[in-house]
C-alpha atoms as a PDB file:
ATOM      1  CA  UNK A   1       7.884  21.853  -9.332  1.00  0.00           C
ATOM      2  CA  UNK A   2       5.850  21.971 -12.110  1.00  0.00           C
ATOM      3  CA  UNK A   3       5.145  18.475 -13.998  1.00  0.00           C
ATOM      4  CA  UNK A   4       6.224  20.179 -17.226  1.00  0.00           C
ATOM      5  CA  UNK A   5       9.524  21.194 -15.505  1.00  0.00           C
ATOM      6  CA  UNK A   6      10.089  17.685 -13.820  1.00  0.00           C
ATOM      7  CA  UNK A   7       9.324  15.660 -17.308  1.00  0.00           C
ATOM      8  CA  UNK A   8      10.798  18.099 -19.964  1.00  0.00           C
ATOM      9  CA  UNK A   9       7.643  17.872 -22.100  1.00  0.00           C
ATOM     10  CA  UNK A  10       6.001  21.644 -21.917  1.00  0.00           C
ATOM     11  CA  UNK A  11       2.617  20.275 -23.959  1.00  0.00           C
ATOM     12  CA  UNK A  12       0.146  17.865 -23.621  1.00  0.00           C
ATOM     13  CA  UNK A  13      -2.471  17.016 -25.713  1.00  0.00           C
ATOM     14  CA  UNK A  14      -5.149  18.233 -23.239  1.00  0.00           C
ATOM     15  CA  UNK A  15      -5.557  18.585 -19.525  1.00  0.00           C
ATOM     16  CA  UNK A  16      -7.258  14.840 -18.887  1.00  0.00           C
ATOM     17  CA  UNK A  17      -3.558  13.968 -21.131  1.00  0.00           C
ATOM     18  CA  UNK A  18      -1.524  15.986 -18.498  1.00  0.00           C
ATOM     19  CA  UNK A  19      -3.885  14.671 -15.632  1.00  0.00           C
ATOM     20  CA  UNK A  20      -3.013  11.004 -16.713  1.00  0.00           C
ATOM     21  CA  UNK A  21       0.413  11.947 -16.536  1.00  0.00           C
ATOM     22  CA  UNK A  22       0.765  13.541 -13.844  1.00  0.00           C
ATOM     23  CA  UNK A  23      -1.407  10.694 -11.900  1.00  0.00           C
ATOM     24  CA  UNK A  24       1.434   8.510 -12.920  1.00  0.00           C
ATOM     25  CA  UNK A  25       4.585  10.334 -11.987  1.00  0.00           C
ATOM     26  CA  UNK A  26       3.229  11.217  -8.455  1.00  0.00           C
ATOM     27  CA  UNK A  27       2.483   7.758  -7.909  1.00  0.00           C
ATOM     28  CA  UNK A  28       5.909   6.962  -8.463  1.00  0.00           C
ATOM     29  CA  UNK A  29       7.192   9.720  -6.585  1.00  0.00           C
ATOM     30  CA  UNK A  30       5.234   8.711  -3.682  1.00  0.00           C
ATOM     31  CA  UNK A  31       5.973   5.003  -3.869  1.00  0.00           C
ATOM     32  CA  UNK A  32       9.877   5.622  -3.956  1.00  0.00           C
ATOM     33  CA  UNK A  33       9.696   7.191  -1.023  1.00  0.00           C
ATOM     34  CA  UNK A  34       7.977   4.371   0.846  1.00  0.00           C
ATOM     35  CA  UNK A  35      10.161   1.931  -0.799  1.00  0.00           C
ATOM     36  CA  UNK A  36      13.293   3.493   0.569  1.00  0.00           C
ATOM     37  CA  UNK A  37      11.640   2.672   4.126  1.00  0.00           C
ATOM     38  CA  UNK A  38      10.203  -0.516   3.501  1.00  0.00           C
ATOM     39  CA  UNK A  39      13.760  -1.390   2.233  1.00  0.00           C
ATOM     40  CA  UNK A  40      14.949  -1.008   5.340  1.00  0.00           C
ATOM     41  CA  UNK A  41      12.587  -3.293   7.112  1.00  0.00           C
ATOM     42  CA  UNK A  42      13.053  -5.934   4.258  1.00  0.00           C
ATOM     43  CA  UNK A  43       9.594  -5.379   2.541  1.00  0.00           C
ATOM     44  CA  UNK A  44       8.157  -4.450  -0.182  1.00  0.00           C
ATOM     45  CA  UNK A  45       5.267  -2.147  -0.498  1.00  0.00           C
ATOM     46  CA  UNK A  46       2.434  -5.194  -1.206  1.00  0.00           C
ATOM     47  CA  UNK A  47       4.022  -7.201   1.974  1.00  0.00           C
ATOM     48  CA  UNK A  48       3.184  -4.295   3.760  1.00  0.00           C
ATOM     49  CA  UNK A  49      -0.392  -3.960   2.649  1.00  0.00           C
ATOM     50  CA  UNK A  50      -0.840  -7.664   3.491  1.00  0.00           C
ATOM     51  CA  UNK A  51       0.493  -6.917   7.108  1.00  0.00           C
ATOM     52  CA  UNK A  52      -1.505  -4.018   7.147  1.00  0.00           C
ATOM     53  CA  UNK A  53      -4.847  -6.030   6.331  1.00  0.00           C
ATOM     54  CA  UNK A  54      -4.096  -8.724   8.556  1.00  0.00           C
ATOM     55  CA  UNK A  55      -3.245  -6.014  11.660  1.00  0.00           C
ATOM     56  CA  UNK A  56      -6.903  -4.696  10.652  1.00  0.00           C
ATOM     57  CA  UNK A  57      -8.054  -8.123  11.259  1.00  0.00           C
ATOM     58  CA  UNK A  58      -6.141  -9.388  14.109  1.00  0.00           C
ATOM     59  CA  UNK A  59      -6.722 -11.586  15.877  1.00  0.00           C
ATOM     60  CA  UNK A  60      -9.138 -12.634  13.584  1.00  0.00           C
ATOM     61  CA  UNK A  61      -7.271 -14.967  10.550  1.00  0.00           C
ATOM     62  CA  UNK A  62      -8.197 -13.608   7.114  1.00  0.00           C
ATOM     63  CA  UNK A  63      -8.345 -16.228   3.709  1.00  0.00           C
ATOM     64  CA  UNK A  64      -6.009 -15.448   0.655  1.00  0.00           C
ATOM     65  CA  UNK A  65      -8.742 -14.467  -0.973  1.00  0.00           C
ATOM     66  CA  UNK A  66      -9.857 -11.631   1.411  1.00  0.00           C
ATOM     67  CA  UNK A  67      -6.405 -10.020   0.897  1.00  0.00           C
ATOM     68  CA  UNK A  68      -6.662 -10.618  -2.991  1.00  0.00           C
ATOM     69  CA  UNK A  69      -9.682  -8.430  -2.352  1.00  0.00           C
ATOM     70  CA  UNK A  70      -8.463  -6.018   0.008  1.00  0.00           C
ATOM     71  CA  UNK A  71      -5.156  -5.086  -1.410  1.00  0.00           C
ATOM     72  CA  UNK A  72      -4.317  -1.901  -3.210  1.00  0.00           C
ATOM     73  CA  UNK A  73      -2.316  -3.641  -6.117  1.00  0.00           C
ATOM     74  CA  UNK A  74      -5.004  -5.700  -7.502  1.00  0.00           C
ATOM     75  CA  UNK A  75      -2.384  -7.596  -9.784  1.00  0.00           C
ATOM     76  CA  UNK A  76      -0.366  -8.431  -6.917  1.00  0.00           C
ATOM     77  CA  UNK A  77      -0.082 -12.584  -6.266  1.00  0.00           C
ATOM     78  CA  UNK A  78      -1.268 -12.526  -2.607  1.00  0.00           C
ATOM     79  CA  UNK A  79      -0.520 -16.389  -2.515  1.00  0.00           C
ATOM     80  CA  UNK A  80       2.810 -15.738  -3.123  1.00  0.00           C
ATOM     81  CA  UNK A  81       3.441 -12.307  -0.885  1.00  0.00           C
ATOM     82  CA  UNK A  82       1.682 -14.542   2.224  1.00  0.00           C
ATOM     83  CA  UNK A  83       4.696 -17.583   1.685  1.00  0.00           C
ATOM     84  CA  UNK A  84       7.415 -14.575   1.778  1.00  0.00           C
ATOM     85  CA  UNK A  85       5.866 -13.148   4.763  1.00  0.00           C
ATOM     86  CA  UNK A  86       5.626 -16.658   6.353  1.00  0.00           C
ATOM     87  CA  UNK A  87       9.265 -17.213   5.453  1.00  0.00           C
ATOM     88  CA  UNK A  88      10.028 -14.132   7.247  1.00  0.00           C
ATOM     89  CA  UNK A  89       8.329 -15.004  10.719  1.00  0.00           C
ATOM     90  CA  UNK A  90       5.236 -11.956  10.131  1.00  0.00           C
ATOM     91  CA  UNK A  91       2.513 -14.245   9.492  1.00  0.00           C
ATOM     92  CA  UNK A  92       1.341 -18.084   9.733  1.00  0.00           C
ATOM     93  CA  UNK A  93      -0.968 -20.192   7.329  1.00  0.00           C
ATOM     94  CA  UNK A  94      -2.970 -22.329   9.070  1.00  0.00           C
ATOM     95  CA  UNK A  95      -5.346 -24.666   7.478  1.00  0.00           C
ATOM     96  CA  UNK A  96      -9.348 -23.757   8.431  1.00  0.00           C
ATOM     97  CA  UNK A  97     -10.770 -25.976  11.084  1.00  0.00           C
ATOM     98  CA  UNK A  98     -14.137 -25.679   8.789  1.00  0.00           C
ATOM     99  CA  UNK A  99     -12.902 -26.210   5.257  1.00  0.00           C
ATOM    100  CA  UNK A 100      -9.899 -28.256   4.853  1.00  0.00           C
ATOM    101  CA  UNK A 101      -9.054 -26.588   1.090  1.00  0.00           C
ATOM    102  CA  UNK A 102      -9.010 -22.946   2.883  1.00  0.00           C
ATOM    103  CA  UNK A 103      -5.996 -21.348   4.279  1.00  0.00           C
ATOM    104  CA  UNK A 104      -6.341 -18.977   7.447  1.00  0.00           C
ATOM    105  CA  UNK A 105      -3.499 -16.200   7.443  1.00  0.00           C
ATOM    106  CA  UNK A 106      -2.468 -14.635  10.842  1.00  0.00           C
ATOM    107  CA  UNK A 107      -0.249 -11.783  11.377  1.00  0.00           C
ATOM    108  CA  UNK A 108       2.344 -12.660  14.381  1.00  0.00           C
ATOM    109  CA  UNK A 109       3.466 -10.667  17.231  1.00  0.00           C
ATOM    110  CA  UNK A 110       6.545 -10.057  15.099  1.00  0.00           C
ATOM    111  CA  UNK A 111       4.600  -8.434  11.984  1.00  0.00           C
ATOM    112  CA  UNK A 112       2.636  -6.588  14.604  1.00  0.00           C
ATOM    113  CA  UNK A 113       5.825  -5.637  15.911  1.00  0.00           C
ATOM    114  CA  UNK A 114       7.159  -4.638  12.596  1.00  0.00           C
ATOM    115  CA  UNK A 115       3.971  -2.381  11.752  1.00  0.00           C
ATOM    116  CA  UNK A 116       4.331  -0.568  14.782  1.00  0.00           C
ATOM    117  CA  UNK A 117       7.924   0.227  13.782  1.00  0.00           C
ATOM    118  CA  UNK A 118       6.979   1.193  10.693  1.00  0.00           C
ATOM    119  CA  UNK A 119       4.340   3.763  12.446  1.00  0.00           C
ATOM    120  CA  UNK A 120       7.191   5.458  13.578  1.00  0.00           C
ATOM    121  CA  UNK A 121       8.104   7.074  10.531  1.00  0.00           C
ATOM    122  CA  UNK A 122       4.165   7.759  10.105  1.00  0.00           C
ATOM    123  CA  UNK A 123       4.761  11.713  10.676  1.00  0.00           C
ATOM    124  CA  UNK A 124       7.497  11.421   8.014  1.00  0.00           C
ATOM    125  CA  UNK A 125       5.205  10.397   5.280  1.00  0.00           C
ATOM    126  CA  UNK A 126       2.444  13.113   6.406  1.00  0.00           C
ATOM    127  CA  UNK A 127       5.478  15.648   5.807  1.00  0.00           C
ATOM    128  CA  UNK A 128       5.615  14.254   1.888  1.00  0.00           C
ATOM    129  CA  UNK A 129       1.989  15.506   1.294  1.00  0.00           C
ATOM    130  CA  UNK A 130       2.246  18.272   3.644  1.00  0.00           C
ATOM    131  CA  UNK A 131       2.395  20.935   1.015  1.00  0.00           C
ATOM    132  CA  UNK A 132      -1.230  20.910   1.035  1.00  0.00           C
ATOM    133  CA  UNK A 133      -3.402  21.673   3.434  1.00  0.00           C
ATOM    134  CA  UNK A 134      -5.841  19.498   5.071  1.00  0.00           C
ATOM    135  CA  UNK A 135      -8.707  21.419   3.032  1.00  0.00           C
ATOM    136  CA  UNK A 136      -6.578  20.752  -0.223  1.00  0.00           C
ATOM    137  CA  UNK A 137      -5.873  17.405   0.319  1.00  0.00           C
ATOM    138  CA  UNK A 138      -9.798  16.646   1.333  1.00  0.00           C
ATOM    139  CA  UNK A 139     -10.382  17.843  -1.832  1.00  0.00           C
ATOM    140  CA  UNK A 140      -8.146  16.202  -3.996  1.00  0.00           C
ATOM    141  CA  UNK A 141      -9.475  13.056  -2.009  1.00  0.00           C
ATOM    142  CA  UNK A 142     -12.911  13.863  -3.007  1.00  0.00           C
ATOM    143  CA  UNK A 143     -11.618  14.375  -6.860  1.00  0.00           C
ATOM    144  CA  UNK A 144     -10.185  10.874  -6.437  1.00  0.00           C
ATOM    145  CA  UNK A 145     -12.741   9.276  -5.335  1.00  0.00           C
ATOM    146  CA  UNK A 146     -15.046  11.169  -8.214  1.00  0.00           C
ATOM    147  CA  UNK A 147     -12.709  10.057 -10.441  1.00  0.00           C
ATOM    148  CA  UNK A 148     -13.119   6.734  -9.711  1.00  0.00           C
ATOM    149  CA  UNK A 149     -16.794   6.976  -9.249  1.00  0.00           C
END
């Protein structure tokens, strides 16, 4: 549907105007779907970049501040989304053998465990964007990335 149709508001002030908006709603869109199945794994979308990060390192530990760097949500409180995630059994802190004032996070067998449930539903999420094709949505990567650029 078209965003005017979806938002009620038939004009914008100017395409980069509708292109803002439109950034914005399909974020959401997107993200409510993954919430909805993080929800039922009792995560939120950030704990599951963390885990995500920390599978990519595996076995290898990663510091805080790697994840600060590596996650999506750069105003996310990684500190804080590592102690859930270590309340929950997914990863350990353990205190560097090298510097006694850095932390060393570890994904466990159960976050790995976790992630590869979460896979599962991998083909699900493809069927969310599968409107385009794989030419379209190489392109609209490339116009991301330009955007950012």
């Amino acid at each position: 549907m078209k965003l005017e149709q979806e938002i009620k508001q038939p004009k914008f002030r100017n395409e980069y105007h509708k292109l803002a908006v439109n950034l914005i709603y399909t974020y959401n869109w997107f993200a409510k779907a993954q919430t909805e199945l993080f929800r039922k794994h009792d995560i939120t979308g950030n704990q599951f970049n963390i885990l995500r990060i920390l599978r990519g390192q595996h076995p290898n530990a990663a510091t805080v501040s790697l994840l600060r760097d590596r996650m999506l949500d750069k105003m996310s409180d990684a500190s804080r989304l590592v102690e859930r995630l270590r309340a929950k059994g997914l990863v350990k802190r353990e205190l560097s053998p090298d510097d006694r004032r850095r932390v060393d996070v570890v994904i466990t067998d159960k976050g790995l465990n976790l992630l590869a449930e979460i896979d599962k539903m991998n083909d699900h999420y493809d069927e969310l964007l599968k409107k385009l094709s794989s030419v379209e949505a190489k392109k609209v990567n490339i116009l991301l990335d330009k955007l950012r650029g």
